[in-house]
PDB file of N, CA and C in Angstrom:
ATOM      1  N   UNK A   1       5.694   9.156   0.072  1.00  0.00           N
ATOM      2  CA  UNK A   1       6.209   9.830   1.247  1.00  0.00           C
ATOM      3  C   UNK A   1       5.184  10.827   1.770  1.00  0.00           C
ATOM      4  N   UNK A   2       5.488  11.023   3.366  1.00  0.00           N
ATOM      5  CA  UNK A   2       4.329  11.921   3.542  1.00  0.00           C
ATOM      6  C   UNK A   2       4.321  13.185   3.059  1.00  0.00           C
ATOM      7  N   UNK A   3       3.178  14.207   2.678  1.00  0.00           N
ATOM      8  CA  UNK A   3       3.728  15.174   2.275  1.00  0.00           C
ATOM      9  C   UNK A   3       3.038  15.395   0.290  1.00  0.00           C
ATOM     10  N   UNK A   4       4.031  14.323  -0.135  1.00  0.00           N
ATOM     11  CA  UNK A   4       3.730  14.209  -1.877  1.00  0.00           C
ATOM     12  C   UNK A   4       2.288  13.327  -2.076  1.00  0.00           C
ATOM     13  N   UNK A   5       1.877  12.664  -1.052  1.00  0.00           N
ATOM     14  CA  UNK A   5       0.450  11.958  -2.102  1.00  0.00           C
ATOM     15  C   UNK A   5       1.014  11.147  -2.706  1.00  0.00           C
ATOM     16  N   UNK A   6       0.038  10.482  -3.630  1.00  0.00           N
ATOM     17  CA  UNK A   6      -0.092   9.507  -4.275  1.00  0.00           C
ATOM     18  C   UNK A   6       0.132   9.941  -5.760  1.00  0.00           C
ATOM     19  N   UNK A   7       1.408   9.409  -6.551  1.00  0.00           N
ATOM     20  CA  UNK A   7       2.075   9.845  -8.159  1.00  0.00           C
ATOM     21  C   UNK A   7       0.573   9.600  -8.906  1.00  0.00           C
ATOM     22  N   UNK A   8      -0.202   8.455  -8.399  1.00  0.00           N
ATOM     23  CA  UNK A   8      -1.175   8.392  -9.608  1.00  0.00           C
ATOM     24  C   UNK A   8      -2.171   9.864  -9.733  1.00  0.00           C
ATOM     25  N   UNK A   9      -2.357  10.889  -8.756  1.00  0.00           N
ATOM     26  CA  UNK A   9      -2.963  12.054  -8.964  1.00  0.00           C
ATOM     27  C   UNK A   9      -2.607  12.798  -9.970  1.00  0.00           C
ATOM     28  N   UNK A  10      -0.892  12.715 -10.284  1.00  0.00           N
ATOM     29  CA  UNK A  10      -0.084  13.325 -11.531  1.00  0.00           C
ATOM     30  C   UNK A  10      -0.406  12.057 -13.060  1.00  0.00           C
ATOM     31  N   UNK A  11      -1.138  11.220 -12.872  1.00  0.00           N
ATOM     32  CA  UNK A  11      -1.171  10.195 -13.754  1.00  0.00           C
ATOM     33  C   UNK A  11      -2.395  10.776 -14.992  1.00  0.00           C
ATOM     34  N   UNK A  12      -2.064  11.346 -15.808  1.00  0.00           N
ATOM     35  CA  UNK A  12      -3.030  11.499 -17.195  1.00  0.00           C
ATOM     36  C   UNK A  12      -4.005  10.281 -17.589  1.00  0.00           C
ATOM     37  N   UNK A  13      -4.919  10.254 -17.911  1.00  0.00           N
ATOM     38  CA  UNK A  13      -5.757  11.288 -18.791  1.00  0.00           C
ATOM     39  C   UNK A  13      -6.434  12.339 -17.553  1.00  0.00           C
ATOM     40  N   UNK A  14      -6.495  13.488 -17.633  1.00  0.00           N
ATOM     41  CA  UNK A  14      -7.126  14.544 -16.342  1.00  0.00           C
ATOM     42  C   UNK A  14      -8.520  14.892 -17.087  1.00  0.00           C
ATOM     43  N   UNK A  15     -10.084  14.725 -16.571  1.00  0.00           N
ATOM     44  CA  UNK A  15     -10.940  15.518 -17.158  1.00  0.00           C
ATOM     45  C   UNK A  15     -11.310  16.382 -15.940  1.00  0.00           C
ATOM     46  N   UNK A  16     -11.676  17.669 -16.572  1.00  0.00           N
ATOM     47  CA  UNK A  16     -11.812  18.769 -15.736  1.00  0.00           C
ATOM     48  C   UNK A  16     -11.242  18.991 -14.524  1.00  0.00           C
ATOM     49  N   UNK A  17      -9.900  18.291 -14.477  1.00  0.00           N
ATOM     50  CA  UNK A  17      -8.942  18.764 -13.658  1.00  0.00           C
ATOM     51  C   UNK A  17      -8.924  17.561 -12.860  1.00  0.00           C
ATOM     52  N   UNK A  18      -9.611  16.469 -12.730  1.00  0.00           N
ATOM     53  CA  UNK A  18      -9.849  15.240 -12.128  1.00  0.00           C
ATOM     54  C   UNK A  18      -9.213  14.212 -12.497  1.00  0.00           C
ATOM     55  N   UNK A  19      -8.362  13.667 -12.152  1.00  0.00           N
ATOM     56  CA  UNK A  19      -7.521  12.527 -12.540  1.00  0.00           C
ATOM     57  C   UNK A  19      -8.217  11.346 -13.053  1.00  0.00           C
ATOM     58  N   UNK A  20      -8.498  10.942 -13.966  1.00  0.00           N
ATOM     59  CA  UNK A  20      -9.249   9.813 -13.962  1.00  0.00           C
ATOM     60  C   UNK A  20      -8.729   8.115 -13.774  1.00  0.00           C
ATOM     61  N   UNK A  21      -7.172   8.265 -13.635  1.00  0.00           N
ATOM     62  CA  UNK A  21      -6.646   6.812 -13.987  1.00  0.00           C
ATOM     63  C   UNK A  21      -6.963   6.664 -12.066  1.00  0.00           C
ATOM     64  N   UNK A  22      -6.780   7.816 -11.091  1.00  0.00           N
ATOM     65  CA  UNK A  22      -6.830   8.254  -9.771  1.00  0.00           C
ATOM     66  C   UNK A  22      -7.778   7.315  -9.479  1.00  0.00           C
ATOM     67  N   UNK A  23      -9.216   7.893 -10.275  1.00  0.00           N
ATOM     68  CA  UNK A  23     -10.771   7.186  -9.612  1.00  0.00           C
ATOM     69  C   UNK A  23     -10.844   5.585 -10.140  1.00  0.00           C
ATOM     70  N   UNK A  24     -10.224   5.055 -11.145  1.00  0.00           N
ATOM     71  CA  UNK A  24     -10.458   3.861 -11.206  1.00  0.00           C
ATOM     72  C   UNK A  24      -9.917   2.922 -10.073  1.00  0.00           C
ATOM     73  N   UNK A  25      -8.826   3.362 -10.128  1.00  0.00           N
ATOM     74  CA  UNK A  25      -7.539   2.339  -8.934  1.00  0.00           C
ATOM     75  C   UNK A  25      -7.842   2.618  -7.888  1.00  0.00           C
ATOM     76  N   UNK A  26      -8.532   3.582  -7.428  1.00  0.00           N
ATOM     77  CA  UNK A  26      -8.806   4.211  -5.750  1.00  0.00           C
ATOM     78  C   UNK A  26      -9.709   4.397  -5.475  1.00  0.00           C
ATOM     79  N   UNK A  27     -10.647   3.998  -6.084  1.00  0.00           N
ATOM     80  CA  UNK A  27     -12.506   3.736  -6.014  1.00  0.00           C
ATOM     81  C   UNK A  27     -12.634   3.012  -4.581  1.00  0.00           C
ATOM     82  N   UNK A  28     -13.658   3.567  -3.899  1.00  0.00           N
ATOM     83  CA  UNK A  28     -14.114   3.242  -2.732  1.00  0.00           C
ATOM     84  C   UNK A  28     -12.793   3.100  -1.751  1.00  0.00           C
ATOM     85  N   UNK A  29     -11.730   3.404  -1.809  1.00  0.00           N
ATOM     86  CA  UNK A  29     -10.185   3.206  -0.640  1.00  0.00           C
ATOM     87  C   UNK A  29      -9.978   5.126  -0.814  1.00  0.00           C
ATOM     88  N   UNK A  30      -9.418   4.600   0.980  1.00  0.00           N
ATOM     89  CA  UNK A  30      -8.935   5.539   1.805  1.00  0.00           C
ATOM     90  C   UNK A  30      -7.610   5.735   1.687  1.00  0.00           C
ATOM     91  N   UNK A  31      -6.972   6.686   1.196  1.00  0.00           N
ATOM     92  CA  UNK A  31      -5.320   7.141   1.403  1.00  0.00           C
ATOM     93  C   UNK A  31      -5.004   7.682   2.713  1.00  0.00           C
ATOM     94  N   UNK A  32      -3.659   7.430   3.151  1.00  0.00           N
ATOM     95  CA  UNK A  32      -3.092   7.926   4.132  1.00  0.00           C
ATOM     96  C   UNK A  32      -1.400   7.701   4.238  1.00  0.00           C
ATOM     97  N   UNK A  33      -0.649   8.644   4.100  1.00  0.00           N
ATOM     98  CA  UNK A  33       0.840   8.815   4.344  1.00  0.00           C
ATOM     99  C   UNK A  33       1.666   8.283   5.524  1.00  0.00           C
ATOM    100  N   UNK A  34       2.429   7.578   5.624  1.00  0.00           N
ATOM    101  CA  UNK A  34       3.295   7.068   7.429  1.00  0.00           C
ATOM    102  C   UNK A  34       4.058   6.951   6.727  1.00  0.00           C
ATOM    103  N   UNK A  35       5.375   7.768   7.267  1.00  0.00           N
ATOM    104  CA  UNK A  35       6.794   7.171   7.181  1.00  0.00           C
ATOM    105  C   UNK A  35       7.376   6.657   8.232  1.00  0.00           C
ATOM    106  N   UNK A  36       7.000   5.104   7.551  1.00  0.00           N
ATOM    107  CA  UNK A  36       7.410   3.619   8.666  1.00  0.00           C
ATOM    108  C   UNK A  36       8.850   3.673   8.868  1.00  0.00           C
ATOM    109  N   UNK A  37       9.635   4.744   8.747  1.00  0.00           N
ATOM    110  CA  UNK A  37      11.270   4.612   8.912  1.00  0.00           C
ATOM    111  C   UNK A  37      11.198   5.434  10.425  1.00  0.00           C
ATOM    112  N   UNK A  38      10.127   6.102  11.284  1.00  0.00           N
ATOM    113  CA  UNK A  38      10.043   6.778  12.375  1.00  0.00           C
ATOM    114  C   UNK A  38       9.034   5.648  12.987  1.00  0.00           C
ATOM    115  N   UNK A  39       9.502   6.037  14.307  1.00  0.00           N
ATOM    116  CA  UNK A  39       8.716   5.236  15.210  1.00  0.00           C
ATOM    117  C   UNK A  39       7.213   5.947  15.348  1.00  0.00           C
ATOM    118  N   UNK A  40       6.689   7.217  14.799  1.00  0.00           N
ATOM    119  CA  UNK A  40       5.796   7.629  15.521  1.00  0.00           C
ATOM    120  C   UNK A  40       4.839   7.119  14.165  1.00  0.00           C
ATOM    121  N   UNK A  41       5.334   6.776  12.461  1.00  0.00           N
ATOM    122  CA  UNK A  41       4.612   5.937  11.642  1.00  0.00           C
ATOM    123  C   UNK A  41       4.820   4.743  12.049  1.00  0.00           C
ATOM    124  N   UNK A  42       5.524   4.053  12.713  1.00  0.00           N
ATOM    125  CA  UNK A  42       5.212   2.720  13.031  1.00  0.00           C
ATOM    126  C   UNK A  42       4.351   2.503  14.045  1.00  0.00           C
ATOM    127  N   UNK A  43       4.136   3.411  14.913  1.00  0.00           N
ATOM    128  CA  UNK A  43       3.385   3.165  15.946  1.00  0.00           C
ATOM    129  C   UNK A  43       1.790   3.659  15.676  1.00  0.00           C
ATOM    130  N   UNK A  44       1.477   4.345  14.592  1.00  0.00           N
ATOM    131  CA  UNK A  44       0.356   4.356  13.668  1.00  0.00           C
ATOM    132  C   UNK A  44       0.208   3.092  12.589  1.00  0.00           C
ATOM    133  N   UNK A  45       0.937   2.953  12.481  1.00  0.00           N
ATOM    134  CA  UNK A  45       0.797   1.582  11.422  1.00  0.00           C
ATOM    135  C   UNK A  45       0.362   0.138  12.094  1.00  0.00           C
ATOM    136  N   UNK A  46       1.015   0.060  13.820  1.00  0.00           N
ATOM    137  CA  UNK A  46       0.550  -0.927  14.383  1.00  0.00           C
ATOM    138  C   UNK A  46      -0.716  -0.953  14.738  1.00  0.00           C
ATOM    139  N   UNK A  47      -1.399   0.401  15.074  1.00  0.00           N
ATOM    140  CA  UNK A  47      -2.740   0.614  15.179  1.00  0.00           C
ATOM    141  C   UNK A  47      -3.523  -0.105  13.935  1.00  0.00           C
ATOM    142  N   UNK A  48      -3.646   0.716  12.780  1.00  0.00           N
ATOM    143  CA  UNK A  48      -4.008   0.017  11.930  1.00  0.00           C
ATOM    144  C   UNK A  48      -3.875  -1.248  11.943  1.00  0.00           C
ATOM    145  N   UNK A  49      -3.023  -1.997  11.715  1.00  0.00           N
ATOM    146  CA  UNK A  49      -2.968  -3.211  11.514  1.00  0.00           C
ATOM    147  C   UNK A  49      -3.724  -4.114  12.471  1.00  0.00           C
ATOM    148  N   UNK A  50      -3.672  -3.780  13.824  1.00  0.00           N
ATOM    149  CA  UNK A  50      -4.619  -4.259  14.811  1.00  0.00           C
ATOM    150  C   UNK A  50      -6.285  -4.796  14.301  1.00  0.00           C
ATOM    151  N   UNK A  51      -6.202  -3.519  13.510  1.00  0.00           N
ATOM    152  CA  UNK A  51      -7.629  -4.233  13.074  1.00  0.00           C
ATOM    153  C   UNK A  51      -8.206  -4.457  11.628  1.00  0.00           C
ATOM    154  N   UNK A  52      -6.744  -5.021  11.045  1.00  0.00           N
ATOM    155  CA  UNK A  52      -6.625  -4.884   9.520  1.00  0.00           C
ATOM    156  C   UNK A  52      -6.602  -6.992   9.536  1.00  0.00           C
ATOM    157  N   UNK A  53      -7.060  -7.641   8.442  1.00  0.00           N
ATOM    158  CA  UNK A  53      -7.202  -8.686   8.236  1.00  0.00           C
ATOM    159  C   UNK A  53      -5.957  -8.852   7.034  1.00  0.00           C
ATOM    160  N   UNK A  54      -5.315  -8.035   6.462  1.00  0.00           N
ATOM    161  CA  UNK A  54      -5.027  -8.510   5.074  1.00  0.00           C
ATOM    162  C   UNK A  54      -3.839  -7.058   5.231  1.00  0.00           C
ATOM    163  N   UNK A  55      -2.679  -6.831   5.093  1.00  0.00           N
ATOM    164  CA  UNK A  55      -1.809  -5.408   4.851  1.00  0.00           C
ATOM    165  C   UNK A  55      -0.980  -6.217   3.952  1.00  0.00           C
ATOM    166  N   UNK A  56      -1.091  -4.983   2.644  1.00  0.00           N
ATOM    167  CA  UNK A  56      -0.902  -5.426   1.117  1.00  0.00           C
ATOM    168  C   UNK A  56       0.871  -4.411   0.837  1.00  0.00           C
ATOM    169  N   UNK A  57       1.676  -4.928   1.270  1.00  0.00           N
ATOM    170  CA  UNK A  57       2.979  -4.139   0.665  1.00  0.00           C
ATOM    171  C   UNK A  57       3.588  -4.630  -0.361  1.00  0.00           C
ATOM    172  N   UNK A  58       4.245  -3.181  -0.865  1.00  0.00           N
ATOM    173  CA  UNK A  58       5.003  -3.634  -2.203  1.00  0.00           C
ATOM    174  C   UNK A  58       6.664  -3.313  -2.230  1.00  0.00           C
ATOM    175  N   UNK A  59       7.064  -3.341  -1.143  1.00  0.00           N
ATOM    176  CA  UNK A  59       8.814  -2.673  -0.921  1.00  0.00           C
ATOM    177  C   UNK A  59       9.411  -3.605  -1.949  1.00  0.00           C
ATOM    178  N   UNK A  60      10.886  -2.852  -2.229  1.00  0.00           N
ATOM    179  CA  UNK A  60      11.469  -4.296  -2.342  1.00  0.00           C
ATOM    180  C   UNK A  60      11.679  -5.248  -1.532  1.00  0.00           C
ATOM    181  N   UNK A  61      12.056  -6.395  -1.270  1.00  0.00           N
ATOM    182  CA  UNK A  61      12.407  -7.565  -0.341  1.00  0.00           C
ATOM    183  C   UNK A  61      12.978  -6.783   1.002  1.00  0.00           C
ATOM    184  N   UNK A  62      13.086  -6.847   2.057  1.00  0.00           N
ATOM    185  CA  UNK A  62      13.426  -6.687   3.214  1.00  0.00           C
ATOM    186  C   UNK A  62      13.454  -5.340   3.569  1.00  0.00           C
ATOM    187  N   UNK A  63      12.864  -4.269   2.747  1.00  0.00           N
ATOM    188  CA  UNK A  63      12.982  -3.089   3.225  1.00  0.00           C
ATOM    189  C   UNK A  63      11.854  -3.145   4.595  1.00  0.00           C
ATOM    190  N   UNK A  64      10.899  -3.394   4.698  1.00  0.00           N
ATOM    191  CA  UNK A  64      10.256  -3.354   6.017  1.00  0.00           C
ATOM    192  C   UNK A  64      11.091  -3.969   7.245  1.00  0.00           C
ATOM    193  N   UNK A  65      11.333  -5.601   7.167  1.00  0.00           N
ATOM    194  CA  UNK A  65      12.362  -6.095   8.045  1.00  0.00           C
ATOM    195  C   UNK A  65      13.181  -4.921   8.450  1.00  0.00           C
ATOM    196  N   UNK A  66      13.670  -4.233   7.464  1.00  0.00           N
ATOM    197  CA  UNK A  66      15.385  -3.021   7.831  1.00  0.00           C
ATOM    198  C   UNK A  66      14.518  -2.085   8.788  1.00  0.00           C
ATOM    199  N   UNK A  67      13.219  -2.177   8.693  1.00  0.00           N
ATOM    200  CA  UNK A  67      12.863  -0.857   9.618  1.00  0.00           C
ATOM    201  C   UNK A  67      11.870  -1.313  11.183  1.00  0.00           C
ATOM    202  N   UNK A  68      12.285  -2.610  10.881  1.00  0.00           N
ATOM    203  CA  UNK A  68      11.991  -3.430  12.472  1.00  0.00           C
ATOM    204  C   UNK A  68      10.295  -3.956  12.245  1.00  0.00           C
ATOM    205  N   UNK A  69       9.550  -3.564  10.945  1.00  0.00           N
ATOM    206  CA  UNK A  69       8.580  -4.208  10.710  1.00  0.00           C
ATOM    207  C   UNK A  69       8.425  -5.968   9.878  1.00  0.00           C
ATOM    208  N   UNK A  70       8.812  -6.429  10.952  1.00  0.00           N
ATOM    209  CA  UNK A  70       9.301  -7.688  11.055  1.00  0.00           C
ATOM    210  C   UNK A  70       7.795  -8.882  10.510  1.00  0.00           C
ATOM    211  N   UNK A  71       7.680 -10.136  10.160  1.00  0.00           N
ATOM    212  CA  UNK A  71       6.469 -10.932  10.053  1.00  0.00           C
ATOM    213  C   UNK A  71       6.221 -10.963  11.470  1.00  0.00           C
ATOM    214  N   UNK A  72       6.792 -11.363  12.213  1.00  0.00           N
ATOM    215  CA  UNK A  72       7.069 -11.320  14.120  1.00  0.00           C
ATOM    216  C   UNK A  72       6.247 -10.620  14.657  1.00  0.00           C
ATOM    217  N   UNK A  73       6.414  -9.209  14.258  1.00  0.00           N
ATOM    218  CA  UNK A  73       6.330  -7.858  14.769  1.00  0.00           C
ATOM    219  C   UNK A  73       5.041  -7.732  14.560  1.00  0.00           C
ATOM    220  N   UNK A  74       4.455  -7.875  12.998  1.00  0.00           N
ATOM    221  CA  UNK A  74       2.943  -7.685  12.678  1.00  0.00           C
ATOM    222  C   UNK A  74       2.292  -9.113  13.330  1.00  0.00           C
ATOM    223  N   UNK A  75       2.484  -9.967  13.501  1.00  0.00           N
ATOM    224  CA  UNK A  75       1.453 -11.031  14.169  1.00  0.00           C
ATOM    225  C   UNK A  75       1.526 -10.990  15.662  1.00  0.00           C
ATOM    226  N   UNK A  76       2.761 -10.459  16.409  1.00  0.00           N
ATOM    227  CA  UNK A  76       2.182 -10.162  17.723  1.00  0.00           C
ATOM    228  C   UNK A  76       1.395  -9.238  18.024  1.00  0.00           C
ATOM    229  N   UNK A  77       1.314  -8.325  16.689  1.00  0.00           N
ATOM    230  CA  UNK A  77      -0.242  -6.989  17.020  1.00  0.00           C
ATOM    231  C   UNK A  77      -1.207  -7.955  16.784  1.00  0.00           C
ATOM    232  N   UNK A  78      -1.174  -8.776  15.750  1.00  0.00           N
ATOM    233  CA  UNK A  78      -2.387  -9.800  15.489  1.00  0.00           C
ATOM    234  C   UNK A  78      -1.958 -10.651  14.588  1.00  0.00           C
ATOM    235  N   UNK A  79      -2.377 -11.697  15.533  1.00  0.00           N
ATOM    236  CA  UNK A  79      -2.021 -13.084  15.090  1.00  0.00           C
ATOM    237  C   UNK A  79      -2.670 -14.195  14.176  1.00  0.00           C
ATOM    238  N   UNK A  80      -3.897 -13.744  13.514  1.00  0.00           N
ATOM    239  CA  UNK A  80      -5.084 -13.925  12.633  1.00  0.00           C
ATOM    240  C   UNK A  80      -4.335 -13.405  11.140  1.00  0.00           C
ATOM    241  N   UNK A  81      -3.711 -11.970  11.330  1.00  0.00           N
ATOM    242  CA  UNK A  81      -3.453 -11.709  10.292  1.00  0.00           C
ATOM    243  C   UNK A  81      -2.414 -12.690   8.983  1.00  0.00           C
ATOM    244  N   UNK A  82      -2.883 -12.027   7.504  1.00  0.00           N
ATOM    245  CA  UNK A  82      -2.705 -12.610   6.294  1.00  0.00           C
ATOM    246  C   UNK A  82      -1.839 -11.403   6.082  1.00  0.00           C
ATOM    247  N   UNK A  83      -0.012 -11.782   5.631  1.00  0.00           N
ATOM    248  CA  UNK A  83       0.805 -10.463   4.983  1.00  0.00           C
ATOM    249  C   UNK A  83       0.829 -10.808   3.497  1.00  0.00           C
ATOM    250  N   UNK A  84       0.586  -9.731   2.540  1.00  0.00           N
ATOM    251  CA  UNK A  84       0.794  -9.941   1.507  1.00  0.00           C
ATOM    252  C   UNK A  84       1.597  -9.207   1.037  1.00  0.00           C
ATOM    253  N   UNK A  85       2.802  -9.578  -0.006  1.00  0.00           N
ATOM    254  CA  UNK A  85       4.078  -9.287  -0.331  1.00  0.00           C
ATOM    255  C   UNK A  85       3.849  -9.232  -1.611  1.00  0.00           C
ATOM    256  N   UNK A  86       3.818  -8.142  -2.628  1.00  0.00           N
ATOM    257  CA  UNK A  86       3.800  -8.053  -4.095  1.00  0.00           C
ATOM    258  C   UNK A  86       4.852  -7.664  -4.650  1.00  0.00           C
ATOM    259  N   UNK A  87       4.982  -7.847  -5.973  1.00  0.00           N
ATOM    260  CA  UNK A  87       6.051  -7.389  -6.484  1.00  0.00           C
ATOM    261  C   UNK A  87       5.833  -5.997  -7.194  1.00  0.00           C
ATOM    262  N   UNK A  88       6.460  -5.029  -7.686  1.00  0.00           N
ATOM    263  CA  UNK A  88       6.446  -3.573  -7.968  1.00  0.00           C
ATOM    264  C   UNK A  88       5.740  -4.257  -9.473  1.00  0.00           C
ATOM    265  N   UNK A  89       5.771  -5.114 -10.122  1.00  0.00           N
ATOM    266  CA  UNK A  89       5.631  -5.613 -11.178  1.00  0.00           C
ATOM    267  C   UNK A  89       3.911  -6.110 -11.294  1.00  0.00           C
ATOM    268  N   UNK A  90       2.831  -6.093  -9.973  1.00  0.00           N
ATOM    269  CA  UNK A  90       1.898  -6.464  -9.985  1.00  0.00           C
ATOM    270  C   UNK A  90       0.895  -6.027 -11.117  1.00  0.00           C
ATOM    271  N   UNK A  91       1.199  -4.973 -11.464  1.00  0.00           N
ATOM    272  CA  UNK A  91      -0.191  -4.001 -12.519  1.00  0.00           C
ATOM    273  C   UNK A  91       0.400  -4.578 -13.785  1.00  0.00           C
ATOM    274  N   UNK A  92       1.887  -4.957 -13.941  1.00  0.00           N
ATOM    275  CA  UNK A  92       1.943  -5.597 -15.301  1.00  0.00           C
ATOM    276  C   UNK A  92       1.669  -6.746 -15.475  1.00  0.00           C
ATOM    277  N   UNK A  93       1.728  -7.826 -14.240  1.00  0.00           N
ATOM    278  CA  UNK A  93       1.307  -8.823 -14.169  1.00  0.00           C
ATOM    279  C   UNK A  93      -0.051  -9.262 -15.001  1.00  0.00           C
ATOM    280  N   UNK A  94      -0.976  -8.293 -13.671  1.00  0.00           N
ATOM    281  CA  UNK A  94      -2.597  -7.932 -13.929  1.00  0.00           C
ATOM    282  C   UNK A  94      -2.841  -7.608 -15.188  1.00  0.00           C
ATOM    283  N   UNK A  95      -2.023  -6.655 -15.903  1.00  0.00           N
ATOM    284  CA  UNK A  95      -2.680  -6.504 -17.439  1.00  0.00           C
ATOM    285  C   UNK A  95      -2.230  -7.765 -18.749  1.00  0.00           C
ATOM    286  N   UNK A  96      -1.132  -8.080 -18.170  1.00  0.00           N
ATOM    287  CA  UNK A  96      -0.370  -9.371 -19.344  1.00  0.00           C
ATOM    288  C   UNK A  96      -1.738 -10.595 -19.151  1.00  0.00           C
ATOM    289  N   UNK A  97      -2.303 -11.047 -17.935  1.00  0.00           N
ATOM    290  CA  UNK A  97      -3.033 -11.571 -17.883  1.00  0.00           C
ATOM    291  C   UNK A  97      -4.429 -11.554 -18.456  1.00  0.00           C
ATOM    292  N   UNK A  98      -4.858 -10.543 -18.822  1.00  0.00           N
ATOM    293  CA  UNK A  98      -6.667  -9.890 -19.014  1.00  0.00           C
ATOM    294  C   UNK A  98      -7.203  -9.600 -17.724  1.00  0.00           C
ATOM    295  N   UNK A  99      -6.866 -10.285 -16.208  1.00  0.00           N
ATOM    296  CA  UNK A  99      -7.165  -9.666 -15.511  1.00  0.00           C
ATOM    297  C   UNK A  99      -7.862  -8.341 -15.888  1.00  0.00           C
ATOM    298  N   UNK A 100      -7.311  -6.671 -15.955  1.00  0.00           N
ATOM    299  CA  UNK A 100      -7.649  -5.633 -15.945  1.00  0.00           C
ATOM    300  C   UNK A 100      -8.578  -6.097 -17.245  1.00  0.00           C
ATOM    301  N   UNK A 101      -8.508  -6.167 -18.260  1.00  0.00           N
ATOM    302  CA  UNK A 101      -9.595  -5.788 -18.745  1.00  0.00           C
ATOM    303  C   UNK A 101     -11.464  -6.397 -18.663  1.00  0.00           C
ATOM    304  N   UNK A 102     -11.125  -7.589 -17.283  1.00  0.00           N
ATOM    305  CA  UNK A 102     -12.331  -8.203 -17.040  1.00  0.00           C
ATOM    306  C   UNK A 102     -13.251  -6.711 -16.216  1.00  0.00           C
TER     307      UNK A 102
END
């Protein structure tokens, strides 16, 4: 939510006050807060997306739909675009696999 940041900043191990689980997962990416339940984050979010190839969400199932961010909605900003839909379950996925430890 806007406001709180990102929980992984509160995520241990901290050296010298620096989050370190923070810098692995967020290496080279940009954070930024929109609450897509207002029109004035959706109407920032369509910006973005305009010139985004790939927007990676993790809601549960239809919470975007409930807030009018429809598949519809994102391909008439651009119609090139790839939506990707994960499950909250992705990082356990990634580690059950070896993924993470490659």
């Amino acid at each position: 939510m806007p406001g709180a940041g990102d929980s992984l900043h509160a995520l241990p191990p901290h050296k010298e006050g620096a989050p370190l689980w923070w810098k692995i997962t967020n290496r080279n990416k940009h954070g930024i807060t929109l609450d897509l339940r207002k029109p004035e984050g959706r109407d920032l979010f369509a910006k973005l997306v305009a010139g985004a190839d790939v927007p990676v969400e993790n809601f549960r199932p239809g919470m975007l739909d409930g807030w009018g961010i429809t598949r519809s909605w994102l391909q008439e900003i651009s119609p090139r675009l790839t939506i990707l839909r994960v499950t909250g379950f992705a990082r356990i996925f990634e580690a059950m696999s070896g993924f993470t430890q490659i």
